[in-house]
Protein backbone atom coordinates (compact mmCIF):
# COMPACT_ATOMS: atom_id res chain seq x y z
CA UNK A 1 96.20 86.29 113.44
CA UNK A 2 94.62 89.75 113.50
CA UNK A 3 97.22 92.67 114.56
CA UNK A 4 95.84 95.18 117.24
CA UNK A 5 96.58 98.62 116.93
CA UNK A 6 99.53 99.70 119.16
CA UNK A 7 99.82 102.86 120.56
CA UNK A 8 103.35 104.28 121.51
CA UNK A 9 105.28 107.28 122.51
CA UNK A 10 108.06 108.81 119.97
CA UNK A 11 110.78 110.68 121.28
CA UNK A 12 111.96 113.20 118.62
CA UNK A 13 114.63 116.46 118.71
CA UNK A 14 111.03 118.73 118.82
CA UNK A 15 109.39 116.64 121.83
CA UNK A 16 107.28 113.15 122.73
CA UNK A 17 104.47 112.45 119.92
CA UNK A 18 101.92 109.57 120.84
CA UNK A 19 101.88 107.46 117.40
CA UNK A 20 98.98 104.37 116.51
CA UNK A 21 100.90 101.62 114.84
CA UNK A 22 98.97 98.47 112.94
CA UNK A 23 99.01 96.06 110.69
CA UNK A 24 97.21 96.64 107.10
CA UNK A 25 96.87 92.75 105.44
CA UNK A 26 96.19 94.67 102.86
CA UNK A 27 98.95 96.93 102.06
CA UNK A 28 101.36 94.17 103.93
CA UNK A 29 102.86 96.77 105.68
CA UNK A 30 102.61 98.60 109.62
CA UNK A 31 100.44 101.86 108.56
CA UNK A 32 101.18 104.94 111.36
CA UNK A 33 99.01 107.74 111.98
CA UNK A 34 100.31 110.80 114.82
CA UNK A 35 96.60 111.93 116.15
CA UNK A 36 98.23 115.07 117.79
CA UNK A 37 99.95 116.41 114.20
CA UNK A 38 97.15 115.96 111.72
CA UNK A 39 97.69 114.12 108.21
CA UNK A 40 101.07 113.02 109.27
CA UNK A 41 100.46 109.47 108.32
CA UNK A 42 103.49 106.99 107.16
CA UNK A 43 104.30 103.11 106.96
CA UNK A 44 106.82 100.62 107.64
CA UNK A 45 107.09 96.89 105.84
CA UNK A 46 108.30 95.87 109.58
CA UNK A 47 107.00 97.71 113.00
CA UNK A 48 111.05 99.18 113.91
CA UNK A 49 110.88 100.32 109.83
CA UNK A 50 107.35 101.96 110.77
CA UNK A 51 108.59 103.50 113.89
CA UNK A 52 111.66 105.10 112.11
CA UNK A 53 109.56 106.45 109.54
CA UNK A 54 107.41 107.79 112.48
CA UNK A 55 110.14 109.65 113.56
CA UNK A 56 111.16 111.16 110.33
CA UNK A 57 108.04 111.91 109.95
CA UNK A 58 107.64 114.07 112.83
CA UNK A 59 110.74 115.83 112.72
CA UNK A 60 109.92 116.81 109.04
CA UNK A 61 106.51 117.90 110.11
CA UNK A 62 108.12 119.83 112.96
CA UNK A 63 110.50 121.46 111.36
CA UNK A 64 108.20 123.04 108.89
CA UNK A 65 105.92 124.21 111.20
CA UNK A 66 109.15 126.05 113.09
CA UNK A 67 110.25 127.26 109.83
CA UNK A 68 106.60 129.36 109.50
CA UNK A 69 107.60 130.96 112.81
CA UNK A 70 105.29 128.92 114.69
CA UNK A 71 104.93 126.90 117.60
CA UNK A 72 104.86 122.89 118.77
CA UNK A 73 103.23 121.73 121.64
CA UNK A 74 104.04 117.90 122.26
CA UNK A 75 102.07 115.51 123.88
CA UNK A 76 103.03 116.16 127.04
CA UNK A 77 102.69 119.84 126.86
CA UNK A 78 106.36 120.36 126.14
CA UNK A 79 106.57 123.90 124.30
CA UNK A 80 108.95 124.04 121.29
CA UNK A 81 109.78 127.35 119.49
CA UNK A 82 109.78 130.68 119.93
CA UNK A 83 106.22 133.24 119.94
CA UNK A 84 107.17 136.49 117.97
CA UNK A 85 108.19 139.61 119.85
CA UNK A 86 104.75 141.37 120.51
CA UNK A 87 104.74 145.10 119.05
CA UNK A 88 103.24 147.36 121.66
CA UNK A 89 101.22 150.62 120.10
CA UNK A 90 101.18 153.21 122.11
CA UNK A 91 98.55 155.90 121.61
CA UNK A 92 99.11 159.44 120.89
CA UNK A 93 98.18 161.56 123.24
């Protein structure tokens, strides 16, 4: 029986991520992949273990891109973080 890629929403502390879940024969295991935060990849040996990991993985990616000061925007446009205080030059005049 050939497993179709599933396609679901995570809900994490840093907003909603759409993940891909499937089956690799293979690797006997549910293989992730998060399209919107790039090489964040994971897998599960059942599909709840492959969602948890999903999770985990998110949050860890998330939480090092807030540590560098930066910005997440989640898939649905939910903004998390904060933009640095701009520094205004004024000219001499």
């Amino acid at each position: 029986m050939k497993k179709i890629k599933q396609e679901i929403n995570i809900q994490t502390k840093s907003g909603t991520f759409r993940t891909l879940i499937w089956w690799h024969g293979a690797d006997k295991a549910y293989l992730v992949r998060v399209p919107s935060l790039p090489g964040t990849v994971t897998f599960g040996k059942s599909f709840e273990e492959a969602k948890k990991m999903a999770k985990d993985a998110i949050e860890l990616y998330c939480s090092v891109i807030l540590d560098q000061g930066k910005i997440i925007i989640d898939d649905t446009g939910k903004v998390v973080g904060r933009l640095p205080k701009a520094r205004i030059l004024v000219p001499a005049l």
